[in-house]
N, C-alpha and C. Protein backbone atom coordinates (compact mmCIF):
# COMPACT_ATOMS: atom_id res chain seq x y z
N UNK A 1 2.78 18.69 8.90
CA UNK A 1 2.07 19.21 7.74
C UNK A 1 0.81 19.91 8.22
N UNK A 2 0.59 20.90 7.61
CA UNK A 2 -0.69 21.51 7.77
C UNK A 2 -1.99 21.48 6.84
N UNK A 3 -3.10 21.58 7.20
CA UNK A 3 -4.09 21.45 6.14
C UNK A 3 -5.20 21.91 6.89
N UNK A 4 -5.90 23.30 6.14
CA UNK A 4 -6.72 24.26 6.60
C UNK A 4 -5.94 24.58 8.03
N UNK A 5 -4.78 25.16 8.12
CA UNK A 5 -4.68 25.64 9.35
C UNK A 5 -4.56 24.91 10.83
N UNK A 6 -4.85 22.97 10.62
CA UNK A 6 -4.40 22.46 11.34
C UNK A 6 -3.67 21.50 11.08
N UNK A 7 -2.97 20.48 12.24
CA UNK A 7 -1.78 19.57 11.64
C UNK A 7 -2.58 18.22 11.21
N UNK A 8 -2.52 17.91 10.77
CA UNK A 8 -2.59 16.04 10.20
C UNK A 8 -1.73 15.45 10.46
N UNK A 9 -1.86 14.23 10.74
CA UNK A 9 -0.66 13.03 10.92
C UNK A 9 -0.20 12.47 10.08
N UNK A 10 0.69 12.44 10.17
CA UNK A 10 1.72 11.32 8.28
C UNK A 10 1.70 10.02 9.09
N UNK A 11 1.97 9.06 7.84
CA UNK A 11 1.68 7.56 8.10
C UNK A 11 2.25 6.67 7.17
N UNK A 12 2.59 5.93 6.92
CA UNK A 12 2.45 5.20 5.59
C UNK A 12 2.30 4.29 5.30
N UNK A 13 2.10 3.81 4.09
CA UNK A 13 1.31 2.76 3.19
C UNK A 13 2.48 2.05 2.59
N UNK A 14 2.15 0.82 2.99
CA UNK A 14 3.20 -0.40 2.66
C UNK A 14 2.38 -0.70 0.83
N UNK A 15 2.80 -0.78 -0.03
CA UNK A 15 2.85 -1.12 -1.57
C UNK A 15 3.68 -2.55 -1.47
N UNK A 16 2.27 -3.50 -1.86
CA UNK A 16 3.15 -4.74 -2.19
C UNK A 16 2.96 -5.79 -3.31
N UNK A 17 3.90 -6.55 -3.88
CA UNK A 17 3.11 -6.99 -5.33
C UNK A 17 3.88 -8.62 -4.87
N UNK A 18 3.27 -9.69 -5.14
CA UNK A 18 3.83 -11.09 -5.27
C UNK A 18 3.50 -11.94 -6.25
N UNK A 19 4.66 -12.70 -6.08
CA UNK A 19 3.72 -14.27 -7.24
C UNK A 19 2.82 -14.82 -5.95
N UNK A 20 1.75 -15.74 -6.85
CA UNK A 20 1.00 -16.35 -6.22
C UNK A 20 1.62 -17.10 -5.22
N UNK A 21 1.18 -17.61 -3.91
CA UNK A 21 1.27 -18.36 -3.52
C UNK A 21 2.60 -18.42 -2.33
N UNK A 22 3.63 -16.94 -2.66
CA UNK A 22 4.57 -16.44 -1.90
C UNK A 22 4.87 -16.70 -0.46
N UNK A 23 5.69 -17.45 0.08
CA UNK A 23 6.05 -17.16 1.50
C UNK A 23 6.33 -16.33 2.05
N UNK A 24 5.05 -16.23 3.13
CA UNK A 24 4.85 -15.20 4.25
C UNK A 24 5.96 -14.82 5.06
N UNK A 25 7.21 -15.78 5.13
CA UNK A 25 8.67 -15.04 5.47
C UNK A 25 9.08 -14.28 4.82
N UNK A 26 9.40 -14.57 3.40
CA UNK A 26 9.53 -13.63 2.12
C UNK A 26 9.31 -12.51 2.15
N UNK A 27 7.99 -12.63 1.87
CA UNK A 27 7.23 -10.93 2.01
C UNK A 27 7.25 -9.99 3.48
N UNK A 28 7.25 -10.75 4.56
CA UNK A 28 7.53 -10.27 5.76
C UNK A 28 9.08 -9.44 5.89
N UNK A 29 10.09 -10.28 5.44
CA UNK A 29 11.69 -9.54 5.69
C UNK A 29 11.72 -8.50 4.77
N UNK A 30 11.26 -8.94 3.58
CA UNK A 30 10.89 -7.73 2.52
C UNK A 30 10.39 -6.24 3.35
N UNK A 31 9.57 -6.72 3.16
CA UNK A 31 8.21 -5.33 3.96
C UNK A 31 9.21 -5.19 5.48
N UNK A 32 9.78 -5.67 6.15
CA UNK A 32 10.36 -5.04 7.20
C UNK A 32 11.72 -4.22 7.15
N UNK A 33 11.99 -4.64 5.66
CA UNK A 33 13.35 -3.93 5.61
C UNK A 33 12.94 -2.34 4.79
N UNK A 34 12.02 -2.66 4.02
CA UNK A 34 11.52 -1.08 3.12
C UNK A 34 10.92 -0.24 4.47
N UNK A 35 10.04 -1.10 5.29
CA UNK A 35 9.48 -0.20 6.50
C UNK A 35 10.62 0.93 7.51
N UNK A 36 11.67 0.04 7.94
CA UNK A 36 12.66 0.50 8.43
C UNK A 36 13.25 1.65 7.77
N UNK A 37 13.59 1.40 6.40
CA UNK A 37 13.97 2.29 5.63
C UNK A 37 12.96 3.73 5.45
N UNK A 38 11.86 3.50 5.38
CA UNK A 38 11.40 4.62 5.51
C UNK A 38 10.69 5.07 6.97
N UNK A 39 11.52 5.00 7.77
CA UNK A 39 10.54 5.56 9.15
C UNK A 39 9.78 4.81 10.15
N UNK A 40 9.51 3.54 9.97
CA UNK A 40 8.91 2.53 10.81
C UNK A 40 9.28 2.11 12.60
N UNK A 41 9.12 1.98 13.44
CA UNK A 41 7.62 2.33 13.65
C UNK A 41 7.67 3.81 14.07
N UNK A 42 8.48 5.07 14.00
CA UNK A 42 8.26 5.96 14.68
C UNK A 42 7.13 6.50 13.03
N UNK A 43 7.04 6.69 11.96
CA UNK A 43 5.93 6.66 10.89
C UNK A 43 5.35 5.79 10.85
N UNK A 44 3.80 5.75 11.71
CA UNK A 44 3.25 4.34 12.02
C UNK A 44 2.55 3.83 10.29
N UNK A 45 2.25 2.70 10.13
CA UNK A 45 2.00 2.01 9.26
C UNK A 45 0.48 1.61 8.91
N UNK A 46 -0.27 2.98 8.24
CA UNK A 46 -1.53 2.99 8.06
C UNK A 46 -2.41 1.81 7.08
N UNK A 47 -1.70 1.09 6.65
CA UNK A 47 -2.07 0.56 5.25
C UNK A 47 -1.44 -0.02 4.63
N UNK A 48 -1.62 -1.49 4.00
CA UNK A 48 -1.41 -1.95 2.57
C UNK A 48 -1.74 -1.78 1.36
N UNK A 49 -1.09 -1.75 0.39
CA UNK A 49 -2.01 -1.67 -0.47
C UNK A 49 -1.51 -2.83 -1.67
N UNK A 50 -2.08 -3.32 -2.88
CA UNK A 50 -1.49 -3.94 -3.57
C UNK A 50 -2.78 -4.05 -4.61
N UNK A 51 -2.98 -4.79 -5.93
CA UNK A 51 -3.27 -5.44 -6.67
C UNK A 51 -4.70 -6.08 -6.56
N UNK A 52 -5.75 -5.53 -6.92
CA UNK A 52 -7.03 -6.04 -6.32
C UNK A 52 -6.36 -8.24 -7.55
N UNK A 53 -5.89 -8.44 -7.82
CA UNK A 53 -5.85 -9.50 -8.26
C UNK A 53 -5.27 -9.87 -6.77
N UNK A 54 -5.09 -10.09 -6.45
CA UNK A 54 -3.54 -10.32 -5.17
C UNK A 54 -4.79 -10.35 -3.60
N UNK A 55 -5.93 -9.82 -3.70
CA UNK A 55 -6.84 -10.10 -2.57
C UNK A 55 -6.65 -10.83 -1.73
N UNK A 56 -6.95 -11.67 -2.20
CA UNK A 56 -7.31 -13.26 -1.08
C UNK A 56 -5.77 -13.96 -1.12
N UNK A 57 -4.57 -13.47 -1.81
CA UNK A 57 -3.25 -13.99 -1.66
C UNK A 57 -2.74 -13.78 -0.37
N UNK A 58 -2.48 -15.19 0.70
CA UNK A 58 -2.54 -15.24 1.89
C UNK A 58 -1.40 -14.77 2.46
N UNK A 59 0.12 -14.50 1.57
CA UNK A 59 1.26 -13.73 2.07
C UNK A 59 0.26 -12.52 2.66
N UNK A 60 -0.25 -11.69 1.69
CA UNK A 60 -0.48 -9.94 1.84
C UNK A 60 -1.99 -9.95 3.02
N UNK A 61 -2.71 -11.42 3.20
CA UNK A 61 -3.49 -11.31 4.44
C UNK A 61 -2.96 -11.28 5.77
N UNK A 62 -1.67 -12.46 5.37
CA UNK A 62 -0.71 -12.73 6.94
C UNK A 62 -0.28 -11.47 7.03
N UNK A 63 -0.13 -10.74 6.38
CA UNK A 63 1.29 -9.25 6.34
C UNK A 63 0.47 -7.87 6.97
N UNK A 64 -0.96 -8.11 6.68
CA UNK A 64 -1.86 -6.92 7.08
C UNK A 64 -2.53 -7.43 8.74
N UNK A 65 -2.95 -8.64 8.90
CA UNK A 65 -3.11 -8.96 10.43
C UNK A 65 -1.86 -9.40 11.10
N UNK A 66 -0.83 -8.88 10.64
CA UNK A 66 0.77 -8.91 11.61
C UNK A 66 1.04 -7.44 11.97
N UNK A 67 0.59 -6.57 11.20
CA UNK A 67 0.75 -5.22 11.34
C UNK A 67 -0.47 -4.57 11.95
N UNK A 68 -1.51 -5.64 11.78
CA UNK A 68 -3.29 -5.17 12.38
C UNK A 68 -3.72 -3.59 11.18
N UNK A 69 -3.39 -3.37 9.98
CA UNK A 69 -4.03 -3.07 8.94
C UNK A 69 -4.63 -3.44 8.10
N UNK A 70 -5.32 -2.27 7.69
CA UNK A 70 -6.08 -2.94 6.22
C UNK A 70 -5.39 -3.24 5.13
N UNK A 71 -5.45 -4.15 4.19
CA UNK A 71 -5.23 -4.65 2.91
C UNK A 71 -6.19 -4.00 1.46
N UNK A 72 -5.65 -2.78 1.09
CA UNK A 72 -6.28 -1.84 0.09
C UNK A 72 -5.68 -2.38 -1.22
N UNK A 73 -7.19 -2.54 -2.19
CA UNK A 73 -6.43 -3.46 -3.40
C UNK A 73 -7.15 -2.42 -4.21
N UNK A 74 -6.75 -2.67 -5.05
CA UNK A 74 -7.44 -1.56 -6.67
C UNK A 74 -6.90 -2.36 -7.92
N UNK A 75 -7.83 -2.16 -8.74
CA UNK A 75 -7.61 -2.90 -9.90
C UNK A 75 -6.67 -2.14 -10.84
N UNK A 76 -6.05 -2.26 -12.19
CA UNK A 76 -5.05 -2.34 -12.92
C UNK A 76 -4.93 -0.75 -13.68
N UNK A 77 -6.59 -0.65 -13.51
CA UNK A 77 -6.71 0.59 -14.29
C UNK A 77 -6.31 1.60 -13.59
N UNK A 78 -6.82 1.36 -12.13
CA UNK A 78 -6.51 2.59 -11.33
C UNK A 78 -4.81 2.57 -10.97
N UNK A 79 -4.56 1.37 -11.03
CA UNK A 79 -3.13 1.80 -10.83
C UNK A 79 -1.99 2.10 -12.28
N UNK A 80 -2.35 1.79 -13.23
CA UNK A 80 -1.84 2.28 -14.08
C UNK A 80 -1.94 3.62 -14.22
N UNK A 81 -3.09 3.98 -13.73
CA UNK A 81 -3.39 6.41 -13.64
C UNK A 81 -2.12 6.27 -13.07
N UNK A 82 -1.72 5.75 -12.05
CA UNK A 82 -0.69 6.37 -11.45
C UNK A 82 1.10 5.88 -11.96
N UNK A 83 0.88 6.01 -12.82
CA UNK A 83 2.13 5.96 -13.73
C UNK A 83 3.05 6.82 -13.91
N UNK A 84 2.83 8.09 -14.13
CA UNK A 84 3.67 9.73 -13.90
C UNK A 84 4.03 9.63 -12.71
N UNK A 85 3.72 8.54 -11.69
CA UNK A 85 4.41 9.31 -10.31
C UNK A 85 5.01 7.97 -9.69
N UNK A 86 5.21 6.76 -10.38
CA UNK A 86 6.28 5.87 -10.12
C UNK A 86 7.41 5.86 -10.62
N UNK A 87 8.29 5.55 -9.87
CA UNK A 87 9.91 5.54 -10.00
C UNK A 87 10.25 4.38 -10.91
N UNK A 88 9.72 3.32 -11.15
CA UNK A 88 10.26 2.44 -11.46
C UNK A 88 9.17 1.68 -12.40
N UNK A 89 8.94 2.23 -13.85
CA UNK A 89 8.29 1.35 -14.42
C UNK A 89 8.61 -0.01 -14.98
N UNK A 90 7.43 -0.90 -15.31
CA UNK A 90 8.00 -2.05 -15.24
C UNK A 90 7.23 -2.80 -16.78
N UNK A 91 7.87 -3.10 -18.05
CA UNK A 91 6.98 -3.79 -19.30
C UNK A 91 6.78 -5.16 -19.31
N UNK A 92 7.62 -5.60 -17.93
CA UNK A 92 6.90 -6.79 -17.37
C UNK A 92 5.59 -7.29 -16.64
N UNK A 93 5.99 -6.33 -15.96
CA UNK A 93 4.58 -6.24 -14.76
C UNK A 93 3.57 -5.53 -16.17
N UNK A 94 3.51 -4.69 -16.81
CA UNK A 94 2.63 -4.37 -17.51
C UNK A 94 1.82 -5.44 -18.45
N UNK A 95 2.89 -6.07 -18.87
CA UNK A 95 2.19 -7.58 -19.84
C UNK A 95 1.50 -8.27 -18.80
N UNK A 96 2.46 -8.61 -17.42
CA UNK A 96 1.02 -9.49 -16.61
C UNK A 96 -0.02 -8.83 -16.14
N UNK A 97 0.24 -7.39 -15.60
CA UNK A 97 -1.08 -7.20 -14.86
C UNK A 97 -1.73 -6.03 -15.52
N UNK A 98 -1.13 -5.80 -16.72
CA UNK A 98 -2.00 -4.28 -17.04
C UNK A 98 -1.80 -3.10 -16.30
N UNK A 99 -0.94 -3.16 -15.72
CA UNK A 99 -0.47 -1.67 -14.85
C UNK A 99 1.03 -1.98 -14.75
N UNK A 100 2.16 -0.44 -14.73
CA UNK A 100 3.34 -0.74 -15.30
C UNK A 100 4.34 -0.91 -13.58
N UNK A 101 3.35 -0.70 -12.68
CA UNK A 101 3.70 -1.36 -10.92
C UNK A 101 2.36 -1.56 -10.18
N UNK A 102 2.74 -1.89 -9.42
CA UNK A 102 2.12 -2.91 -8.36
C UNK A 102 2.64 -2.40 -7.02
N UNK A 103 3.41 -2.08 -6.90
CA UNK A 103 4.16 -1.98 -5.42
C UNK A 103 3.90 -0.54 -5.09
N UNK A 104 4.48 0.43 -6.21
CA UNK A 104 4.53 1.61 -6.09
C UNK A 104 2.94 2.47 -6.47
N UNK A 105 2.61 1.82 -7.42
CA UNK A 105 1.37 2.66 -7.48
C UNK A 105 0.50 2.65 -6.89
N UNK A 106 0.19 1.18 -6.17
CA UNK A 106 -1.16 0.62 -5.31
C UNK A 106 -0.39 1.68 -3.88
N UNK A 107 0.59 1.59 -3.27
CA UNK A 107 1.13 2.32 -2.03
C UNK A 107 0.27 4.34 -2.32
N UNK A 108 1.13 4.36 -3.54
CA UNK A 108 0.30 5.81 -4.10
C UNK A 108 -1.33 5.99 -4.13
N UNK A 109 -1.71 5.05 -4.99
CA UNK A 109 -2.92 5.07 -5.23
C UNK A 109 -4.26 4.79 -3.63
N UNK A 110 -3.21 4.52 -2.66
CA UNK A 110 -3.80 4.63 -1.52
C UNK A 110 -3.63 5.80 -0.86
N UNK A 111 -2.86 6.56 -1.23
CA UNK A 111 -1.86 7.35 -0.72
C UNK A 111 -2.79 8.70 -0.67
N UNK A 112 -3.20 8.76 -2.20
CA UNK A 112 -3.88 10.03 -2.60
C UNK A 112 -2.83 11.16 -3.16
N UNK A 113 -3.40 12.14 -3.48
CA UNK A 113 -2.53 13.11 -4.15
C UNK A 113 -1.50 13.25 -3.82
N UNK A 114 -1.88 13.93 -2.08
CA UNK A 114 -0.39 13.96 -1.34
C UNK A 114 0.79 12.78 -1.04
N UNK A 115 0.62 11.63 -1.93
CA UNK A 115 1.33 10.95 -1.20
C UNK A 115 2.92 11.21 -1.58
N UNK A 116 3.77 10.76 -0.76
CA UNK A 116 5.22 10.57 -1.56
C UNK A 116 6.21 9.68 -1.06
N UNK A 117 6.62 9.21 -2.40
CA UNK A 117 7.15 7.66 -2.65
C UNK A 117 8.37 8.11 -1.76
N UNK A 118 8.41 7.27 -0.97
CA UNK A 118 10.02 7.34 0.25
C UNK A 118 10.85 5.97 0.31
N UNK A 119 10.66 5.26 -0.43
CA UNK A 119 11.39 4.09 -0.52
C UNK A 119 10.46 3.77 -2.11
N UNK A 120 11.06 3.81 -2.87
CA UNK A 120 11.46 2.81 -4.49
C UNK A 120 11.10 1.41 -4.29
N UNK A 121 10.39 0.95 -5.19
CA UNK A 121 10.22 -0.48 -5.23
C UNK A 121 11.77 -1.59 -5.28
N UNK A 122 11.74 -2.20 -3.90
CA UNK A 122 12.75 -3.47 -3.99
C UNK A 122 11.92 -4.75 -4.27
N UNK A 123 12.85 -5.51 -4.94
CA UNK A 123 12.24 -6.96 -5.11
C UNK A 123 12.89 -7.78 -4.06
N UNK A 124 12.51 -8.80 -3.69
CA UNK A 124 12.93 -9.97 -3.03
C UNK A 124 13.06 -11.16 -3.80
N UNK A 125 12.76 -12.90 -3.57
CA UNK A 125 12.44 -13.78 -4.37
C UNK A 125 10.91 -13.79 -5.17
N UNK A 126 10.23 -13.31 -4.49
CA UNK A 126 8.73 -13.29 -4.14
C UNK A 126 7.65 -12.74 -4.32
N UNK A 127 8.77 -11.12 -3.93
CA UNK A 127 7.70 -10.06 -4.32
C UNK A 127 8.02 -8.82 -4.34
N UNK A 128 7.54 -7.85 -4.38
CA UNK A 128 8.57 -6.28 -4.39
C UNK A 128 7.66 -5.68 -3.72
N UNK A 129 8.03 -4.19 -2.77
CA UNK A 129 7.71 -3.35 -1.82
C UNK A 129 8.02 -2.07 -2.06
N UNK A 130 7.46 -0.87 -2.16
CA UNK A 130 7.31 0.18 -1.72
C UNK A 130 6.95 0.71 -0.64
N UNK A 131 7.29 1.83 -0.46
CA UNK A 131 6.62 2.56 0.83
C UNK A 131 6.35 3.91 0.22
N UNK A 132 5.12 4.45 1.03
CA UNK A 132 4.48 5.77 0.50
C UNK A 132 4.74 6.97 1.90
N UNK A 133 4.73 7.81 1.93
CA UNK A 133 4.00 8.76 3.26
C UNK A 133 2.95 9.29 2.52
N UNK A 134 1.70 9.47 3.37
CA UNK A 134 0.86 10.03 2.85
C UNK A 134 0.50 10.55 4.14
N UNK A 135 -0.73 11.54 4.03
CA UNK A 135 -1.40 12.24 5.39
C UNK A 135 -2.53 11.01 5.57
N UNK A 136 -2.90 11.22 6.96
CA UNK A 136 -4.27 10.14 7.56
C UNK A 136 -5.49 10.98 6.77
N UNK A 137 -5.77 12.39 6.77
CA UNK A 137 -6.83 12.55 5.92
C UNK A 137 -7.03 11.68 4.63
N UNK A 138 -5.64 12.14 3.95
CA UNK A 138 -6.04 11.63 2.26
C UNK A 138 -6.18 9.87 2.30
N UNK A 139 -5.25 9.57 3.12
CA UNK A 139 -5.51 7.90 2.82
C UNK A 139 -7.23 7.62 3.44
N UNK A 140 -7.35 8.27 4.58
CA UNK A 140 -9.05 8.18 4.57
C UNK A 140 -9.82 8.28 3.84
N UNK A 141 -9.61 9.24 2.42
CA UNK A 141 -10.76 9.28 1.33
C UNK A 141 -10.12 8.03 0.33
N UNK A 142 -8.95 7.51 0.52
CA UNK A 142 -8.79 6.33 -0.56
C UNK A 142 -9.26 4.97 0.09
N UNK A 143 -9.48 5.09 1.43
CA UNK A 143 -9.87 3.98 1.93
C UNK A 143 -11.56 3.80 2.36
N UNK A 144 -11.98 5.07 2.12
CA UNK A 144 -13.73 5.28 2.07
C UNK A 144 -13.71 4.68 0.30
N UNK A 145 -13.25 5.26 -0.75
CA UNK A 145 -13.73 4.48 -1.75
C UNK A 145 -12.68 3.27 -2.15
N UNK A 146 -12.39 2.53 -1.48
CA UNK A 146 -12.10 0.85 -2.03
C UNK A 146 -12.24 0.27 -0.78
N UNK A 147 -12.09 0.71 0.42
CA UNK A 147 -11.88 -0.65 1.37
C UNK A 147 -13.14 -0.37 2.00
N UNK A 148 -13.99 0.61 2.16
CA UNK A 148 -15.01 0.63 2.52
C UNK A 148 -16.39 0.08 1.99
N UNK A 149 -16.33 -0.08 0.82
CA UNK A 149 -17.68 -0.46 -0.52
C UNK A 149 -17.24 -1.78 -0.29
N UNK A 150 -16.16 -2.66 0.28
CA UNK A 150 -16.33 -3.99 0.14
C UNK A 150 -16.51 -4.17 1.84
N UNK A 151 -17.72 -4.86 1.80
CA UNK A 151 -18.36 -5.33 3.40
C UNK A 151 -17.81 -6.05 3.89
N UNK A 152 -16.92 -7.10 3.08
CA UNK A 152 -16.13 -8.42 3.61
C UNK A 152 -15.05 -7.67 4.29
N UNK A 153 -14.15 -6.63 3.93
CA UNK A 153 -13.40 -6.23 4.35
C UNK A 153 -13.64 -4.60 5.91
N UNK A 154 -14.78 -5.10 5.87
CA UNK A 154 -15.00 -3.34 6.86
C UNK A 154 -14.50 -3.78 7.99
N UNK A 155 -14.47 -5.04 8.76
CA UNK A 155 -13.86 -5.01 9.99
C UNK A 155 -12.32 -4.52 9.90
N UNK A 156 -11.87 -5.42 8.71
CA UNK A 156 -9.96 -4.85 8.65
C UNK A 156 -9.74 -3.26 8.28
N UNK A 157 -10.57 -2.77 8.06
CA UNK A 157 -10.59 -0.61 7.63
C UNK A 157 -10.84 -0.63 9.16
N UNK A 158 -11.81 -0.92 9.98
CA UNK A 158 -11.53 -0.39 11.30
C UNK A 158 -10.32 0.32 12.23
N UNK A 159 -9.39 -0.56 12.33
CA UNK A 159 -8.34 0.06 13.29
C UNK A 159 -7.56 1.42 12.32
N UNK A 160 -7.90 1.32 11.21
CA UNK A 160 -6.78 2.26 10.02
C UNK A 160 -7.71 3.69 10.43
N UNK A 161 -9.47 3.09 10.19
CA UNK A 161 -10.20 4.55 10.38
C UNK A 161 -9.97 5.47 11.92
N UNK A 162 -9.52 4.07 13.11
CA UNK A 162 -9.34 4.94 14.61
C UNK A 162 -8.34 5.71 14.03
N UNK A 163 -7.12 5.50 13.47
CA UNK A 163 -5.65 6.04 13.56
C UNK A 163 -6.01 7.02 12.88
N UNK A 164 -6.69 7.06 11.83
CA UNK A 164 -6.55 8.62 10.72
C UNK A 164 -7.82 9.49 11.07
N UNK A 165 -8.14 9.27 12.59
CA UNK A 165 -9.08 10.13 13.21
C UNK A 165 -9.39 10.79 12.52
């Protein structure tokens, strides 16, 4: 891809949504089988993203220091904007969380404009997964405003900010 005349690197953003309390096998075979499916590891794996409710839920902490990424959360509103550009709405997920996905939009909503959905939300027992491609620029401006404004989290944006040079 080009942008102003030079190349950018594609990457992508793992989208993930669980019940509380989910086993970290669960979500792991999950997320390794959508990864595969879209390009993994030769499309290295810039990012999580999911559910600012879902934060401190220790599946999606184990899942981001197994991959050595950041864990990008956004709240309900912002992922509901991104509704026109998920595959798979959901009037379930909407009654619990106020946004009509979780998997697909938080992956997008990290993603930035350019992103595009390359694997559809699958469910498991546990939890459901998307995958995004997006460019390292744009996920850099989605990860300057959410993973950067929270201080607790600036060490885990580190290795994501080396990669999207």
């Amino acid at each position: 891809m080009t942008m102003s005349g030079g190349m950018t690197e594609c990457g992508l953003v793992l989208g993930l949504g669980c019940r509380p309390g989910a086993a970290v096998a669960d979500v792991l075979d999950l997320a390794r089988a959508v990864l595969a499916d879209a390009g993994y590891p030769k499309l290295p794996l810039r990012a999580i993203a999911s559910l600012d409710a879902r934060a401190g839920e220790p599946a999606l902490l184990a899942l981001a220091d197994h991959f050595a990424v950041p864990l990008l959360t956004f709240d309900a509103a912002r992922l509901e904007a991104e509704t026109p550009r998920i595959a798979t709405p959901s009037l379930d997920v909407f009654r619990l969380t106020g946004c009509h996905s979780v998997a697909e939009a938080s992956a997008l909503a990290a993603a930035g404009v350019g992103g595009r959905l390359v694997v559809e939300k699958r469910t498991s027992r546990q939890a459901t997964a998307a995958v995004v491609e997006a460019e390292s620029k744009q996920l850099l401006a989605a990860m300057s405003s959410t993973c950067l404004a929270a201080s607790s989290q600036m060490e885990s944006c580190s290795p994501a900010l080396e990669l999207a040079g």
